[in-house]
C-alpha atoms as a PDB file:
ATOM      1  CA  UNK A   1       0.000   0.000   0.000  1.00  0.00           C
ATOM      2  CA  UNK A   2       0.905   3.498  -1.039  1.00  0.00           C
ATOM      3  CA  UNK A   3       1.418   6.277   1.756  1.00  0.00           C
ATOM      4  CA  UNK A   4      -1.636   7.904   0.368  1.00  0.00           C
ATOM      5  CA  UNK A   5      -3.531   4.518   0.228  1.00  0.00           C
ATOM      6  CA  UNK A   6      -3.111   4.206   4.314  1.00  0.00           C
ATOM      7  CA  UNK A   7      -3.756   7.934   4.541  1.00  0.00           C
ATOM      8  CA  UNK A   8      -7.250   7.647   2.831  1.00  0.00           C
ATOM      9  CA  UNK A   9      -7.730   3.838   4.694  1.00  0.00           C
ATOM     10  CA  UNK A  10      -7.421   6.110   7.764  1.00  0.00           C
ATOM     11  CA  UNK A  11      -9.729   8.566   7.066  1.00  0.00           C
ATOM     12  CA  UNK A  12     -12.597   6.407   5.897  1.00  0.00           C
ATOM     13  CA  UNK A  13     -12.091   3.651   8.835  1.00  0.00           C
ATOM     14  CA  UNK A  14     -10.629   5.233  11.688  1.00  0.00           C
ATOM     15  CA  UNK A  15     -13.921   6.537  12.967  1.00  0.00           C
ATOM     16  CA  UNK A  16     -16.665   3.336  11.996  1.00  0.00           C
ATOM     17  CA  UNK A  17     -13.249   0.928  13.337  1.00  0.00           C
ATOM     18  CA  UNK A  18     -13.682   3.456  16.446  1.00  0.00           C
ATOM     19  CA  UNK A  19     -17.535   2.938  16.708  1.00  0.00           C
ATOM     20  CA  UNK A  20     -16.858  -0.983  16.325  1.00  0.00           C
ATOM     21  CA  UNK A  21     -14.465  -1.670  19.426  1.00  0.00           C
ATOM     22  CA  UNK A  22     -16.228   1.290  21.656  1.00  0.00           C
ATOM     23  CA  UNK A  23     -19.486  -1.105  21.214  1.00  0.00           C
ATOM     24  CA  UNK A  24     -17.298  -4.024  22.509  1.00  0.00           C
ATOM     25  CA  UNK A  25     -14.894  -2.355  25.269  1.00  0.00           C
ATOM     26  CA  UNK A  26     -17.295   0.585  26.446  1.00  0.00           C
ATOM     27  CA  UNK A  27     -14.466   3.158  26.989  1.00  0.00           C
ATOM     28  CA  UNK A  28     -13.596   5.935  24.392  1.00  0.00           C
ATOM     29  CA  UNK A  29     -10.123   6.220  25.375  1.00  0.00           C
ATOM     30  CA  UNK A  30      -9.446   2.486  25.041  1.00  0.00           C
ATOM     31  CA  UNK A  31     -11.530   2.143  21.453  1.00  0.00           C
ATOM     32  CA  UNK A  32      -9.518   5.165  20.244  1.00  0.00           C
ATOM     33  CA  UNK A  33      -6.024   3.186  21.868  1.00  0.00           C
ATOM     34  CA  UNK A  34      -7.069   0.437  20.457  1.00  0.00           C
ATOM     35  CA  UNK A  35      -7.494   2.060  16.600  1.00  0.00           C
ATOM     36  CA  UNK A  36      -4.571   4.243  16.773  1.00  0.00           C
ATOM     37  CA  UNK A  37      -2.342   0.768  17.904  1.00  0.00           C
ATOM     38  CA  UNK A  38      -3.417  -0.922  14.847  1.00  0.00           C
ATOM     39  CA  UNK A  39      -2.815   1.528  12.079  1.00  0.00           C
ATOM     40  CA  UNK A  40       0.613   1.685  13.587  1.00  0.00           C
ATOM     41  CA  UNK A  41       1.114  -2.049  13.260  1.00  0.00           C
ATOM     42  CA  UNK A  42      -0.829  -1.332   9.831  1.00  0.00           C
ATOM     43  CA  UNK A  43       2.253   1.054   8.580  1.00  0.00           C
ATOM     44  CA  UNK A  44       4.364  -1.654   9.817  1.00  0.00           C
ATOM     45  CA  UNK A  45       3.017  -3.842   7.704  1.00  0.00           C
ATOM     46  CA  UNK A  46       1.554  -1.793   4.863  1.00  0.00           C
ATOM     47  CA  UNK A  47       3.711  -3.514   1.897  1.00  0.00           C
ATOM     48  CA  UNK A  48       2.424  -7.000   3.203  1.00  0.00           C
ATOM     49  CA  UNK A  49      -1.247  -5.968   2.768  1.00  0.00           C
ATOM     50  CA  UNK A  50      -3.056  -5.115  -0.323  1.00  0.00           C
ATOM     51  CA  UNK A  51      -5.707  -2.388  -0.914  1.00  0.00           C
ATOM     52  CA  UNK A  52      -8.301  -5.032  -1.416  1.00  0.00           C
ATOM     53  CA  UNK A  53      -8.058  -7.086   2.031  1.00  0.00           C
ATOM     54  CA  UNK A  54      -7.482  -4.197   4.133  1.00  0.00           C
ATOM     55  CA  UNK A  55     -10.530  -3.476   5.504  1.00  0.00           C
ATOM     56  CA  UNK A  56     -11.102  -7.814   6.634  1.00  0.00           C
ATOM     57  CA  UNK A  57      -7.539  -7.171   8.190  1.00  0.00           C
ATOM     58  CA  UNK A  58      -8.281  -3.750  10.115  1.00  0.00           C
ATOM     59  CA  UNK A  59     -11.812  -5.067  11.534  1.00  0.00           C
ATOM     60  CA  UNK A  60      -9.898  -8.599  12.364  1.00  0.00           C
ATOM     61  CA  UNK A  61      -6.961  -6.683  13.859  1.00  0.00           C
ATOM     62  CA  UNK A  62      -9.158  -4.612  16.135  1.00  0.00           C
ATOM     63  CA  UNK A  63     -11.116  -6.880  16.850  1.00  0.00           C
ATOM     64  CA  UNK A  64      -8.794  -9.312  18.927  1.00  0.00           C
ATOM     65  CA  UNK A  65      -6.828  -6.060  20.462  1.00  0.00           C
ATOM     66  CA  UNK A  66     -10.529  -5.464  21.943  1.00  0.00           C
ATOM     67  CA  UNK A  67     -10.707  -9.216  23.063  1.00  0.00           C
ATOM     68  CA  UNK A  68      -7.545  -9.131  24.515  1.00  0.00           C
ATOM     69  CA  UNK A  69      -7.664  -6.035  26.738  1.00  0.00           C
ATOM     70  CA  UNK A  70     -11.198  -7.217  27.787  1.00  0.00           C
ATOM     71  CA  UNK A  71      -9.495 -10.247  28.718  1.00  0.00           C
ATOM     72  CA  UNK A  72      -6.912  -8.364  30.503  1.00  0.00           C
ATOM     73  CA  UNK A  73      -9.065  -5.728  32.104  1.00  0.00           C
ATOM     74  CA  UNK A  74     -12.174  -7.757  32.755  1.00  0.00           C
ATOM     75  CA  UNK A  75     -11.210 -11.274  33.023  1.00  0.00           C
ATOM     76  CA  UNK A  76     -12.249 -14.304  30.976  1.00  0.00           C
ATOM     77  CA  UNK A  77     -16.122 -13.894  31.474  1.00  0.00           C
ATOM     78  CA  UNK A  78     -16.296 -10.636  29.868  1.00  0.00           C
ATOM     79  CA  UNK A  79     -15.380 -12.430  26.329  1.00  0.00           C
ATOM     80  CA  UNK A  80     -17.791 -14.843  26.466  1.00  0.00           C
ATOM     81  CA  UNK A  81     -20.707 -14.612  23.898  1.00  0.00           C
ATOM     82  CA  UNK A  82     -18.551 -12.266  21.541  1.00  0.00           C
ATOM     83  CA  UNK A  83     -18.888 -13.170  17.586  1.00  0.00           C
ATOM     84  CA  UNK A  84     -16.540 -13.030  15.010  1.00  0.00           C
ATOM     85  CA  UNK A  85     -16.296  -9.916  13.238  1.00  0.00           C
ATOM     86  CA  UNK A  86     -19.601  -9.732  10.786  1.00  0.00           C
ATOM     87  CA  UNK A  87     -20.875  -7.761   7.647  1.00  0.00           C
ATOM     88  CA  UNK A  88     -23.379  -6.600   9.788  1.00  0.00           C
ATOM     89  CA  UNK A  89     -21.178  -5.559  12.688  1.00  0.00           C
ATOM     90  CA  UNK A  90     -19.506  -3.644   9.543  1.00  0.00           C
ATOM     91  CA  UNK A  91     -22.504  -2.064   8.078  1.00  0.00           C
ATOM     92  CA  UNK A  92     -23.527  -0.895  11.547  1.00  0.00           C
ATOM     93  CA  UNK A  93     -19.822   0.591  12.949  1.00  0.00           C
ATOM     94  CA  UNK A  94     -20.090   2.562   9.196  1.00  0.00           C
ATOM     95  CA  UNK A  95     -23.620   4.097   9.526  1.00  0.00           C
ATOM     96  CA  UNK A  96     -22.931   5.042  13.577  1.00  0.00           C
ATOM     97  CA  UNK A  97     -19.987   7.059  12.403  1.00  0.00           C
ATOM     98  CA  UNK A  98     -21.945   8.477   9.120  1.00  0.00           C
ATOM     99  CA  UNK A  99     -24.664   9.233  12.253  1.00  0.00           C
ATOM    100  CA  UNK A 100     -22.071  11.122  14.033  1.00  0.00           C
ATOM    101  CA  UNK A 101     -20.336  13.150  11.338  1.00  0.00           C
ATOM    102  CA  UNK A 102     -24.080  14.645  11.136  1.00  0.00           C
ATOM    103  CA  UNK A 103     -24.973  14.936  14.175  1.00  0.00           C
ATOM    104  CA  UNK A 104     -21.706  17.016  14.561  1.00  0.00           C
ATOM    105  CA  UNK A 105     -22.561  18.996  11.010  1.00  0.00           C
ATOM    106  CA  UNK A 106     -26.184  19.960  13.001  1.00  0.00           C
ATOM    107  CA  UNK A 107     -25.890  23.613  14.149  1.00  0.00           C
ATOM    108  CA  UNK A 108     -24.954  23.776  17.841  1.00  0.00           C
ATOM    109  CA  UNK A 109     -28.368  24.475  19.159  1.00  0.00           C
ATOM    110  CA  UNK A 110     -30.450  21.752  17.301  1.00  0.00           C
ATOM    111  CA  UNK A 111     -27.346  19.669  17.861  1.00  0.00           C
ATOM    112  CA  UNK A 112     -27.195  20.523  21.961  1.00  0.00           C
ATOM    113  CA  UNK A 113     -31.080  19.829  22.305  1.00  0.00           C
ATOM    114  CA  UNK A 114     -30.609  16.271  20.056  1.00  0.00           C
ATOM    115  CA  UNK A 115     -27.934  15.283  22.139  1.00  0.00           C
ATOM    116  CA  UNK A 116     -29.926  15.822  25.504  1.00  0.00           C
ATOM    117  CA  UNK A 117     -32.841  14.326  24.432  1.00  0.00           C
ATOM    118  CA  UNK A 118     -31.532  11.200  22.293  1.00  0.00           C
ATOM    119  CA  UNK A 119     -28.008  10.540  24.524  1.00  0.00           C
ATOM    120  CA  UNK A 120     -28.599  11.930  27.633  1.00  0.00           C
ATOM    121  CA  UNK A 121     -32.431  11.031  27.633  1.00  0.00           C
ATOM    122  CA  UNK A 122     -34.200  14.359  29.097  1.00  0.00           C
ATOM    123  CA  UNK A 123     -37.428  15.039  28.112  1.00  0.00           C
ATOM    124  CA  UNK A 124     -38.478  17.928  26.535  1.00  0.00           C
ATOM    125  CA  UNK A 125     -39.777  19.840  29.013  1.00  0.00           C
ATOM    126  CA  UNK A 126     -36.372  19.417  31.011  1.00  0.00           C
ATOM    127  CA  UNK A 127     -34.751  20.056  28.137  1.00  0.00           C
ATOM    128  CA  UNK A 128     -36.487  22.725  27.841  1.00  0.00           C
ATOM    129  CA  UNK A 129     -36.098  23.897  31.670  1.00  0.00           C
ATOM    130  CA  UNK A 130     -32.244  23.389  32.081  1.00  0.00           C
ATOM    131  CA  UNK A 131     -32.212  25.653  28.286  1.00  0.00           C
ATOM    132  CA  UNK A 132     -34.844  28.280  29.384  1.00  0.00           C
ATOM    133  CA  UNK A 133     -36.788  27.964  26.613  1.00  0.00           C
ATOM    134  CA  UNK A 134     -40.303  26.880  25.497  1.00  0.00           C
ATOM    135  CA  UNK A 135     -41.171  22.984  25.155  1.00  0.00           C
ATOM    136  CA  UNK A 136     -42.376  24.304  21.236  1.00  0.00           C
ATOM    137  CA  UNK A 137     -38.954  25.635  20.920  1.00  0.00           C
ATOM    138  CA  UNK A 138     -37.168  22.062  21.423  1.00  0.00           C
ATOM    139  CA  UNK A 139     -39.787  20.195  19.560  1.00  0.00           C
ATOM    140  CA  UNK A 140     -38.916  22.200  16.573  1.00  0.00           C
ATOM    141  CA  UNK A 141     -35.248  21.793  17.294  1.00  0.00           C
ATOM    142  CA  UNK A 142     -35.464  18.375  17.518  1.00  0.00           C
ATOM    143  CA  UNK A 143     -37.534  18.033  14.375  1.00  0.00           C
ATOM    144  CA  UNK A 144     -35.173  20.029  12.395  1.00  0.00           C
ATOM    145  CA  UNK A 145     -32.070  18.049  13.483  1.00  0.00           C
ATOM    146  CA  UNK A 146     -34.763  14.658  12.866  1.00  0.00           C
ATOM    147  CA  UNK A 147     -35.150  15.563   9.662  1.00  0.00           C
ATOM    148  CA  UNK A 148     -31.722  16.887   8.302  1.00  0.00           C
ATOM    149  CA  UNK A 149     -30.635  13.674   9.504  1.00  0.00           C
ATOM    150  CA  UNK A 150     -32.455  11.412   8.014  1.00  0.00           C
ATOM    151  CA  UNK A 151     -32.158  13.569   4.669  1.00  0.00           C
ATOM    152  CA  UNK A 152     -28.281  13.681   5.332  1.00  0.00           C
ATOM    153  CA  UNK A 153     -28.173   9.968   5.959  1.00  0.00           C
ATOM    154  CA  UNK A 154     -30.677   8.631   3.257  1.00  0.00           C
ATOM    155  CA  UNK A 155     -28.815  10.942   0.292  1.00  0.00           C
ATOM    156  CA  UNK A 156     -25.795   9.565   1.448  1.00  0.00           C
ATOM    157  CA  UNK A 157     -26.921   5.924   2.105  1.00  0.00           C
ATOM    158  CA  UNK A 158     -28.614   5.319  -1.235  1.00  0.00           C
ATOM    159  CA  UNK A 159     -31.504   4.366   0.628  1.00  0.00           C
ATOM    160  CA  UNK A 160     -34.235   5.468   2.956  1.00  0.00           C
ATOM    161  CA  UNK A 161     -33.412   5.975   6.788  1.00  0.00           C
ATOM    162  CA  UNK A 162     -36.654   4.726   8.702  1.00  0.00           C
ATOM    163  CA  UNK A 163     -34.948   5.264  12.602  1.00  0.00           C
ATOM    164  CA  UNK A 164     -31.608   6.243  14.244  1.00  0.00           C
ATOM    165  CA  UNK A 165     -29.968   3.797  16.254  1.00  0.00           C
ATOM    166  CA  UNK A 166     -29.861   4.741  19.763  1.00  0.00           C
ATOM    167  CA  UNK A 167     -27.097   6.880  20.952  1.00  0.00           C
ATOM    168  CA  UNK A 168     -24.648   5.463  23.366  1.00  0.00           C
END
């Protein structure tokens, strides 16, 4: 692989390879570790791995780093019903990070009043309490940011977005 081939590999995977391990190790820190340590081993190893298989290799790769400092930090237990890597578990880690580059694109406002409601799980009239401003006010925020995602998302996606995932 070229320098700009891992360059552009890291742009487009760092962040869904990110959203992958945080759903298996639970810690931000340790997810963005765990990334970071394997496109260093990736440079490493960039002229042993072609263009086509790197993706397999960089899901694979974090994916046992994850195992093993679960294993470490957790014990045994904490591996125990873990799957192999899947398309799915793919598909899913790309869309979550596709969900977050738009969430982050929303303006601050709609984006602050999203994040309340959807992460942090505040209804609208506390939203609308800890904010000072009207219950209206945040519905229309949050349909605003509803809809540009799901516009964002769908144009993007090639196909219709129906929900968004909930927001860890």
């Amino acid at each position: 692989m070229t320098h700009s081939e891992l360059a552009d590999c890291y742009r487009r995977l760092y962040r869904p390879l990110g959203m992958y391990v945080l759903k298996l190790v639970g810690d931000v820190d340790e997810a963005e570790d765990i990334v970071q340590e394997v496109f260093g081993t990736l440079v490493d190893r960039s002229s042993d791995i072609s263009l086509a298989t790197v993706k397999p290799y960089l899901y694979r790769s974090v994916h046992n780093r994850a195992l093993n400092w679960l294993r470490n930090n957790r014990g045994e237990s904490s591996i125990e019903g873990i799957e192999e890597v899947t398309d799915e578990d793919i598909d899913t880690s790309e869309r979550d990070a596709r969900l977050w580059v738009e969430i982050g694109r929303l303006p601050q406002r709609c984006r602050e009043i999203f994040l309340m409601a959807k992460r942090d799980g505040l209804s609208y009239a506390d939203i609308a309490e800890e904010l000072g401003i009207s219950v209206k006010t945040v519905e229309n925020q949050m349909t605003k940011a509803l809809s540009r995602l799901r516009e964002t998302l769908s144009s993007r996606g090639g196909r219709k977005v129906f929900f968004l995932p909930f927001l860890v």
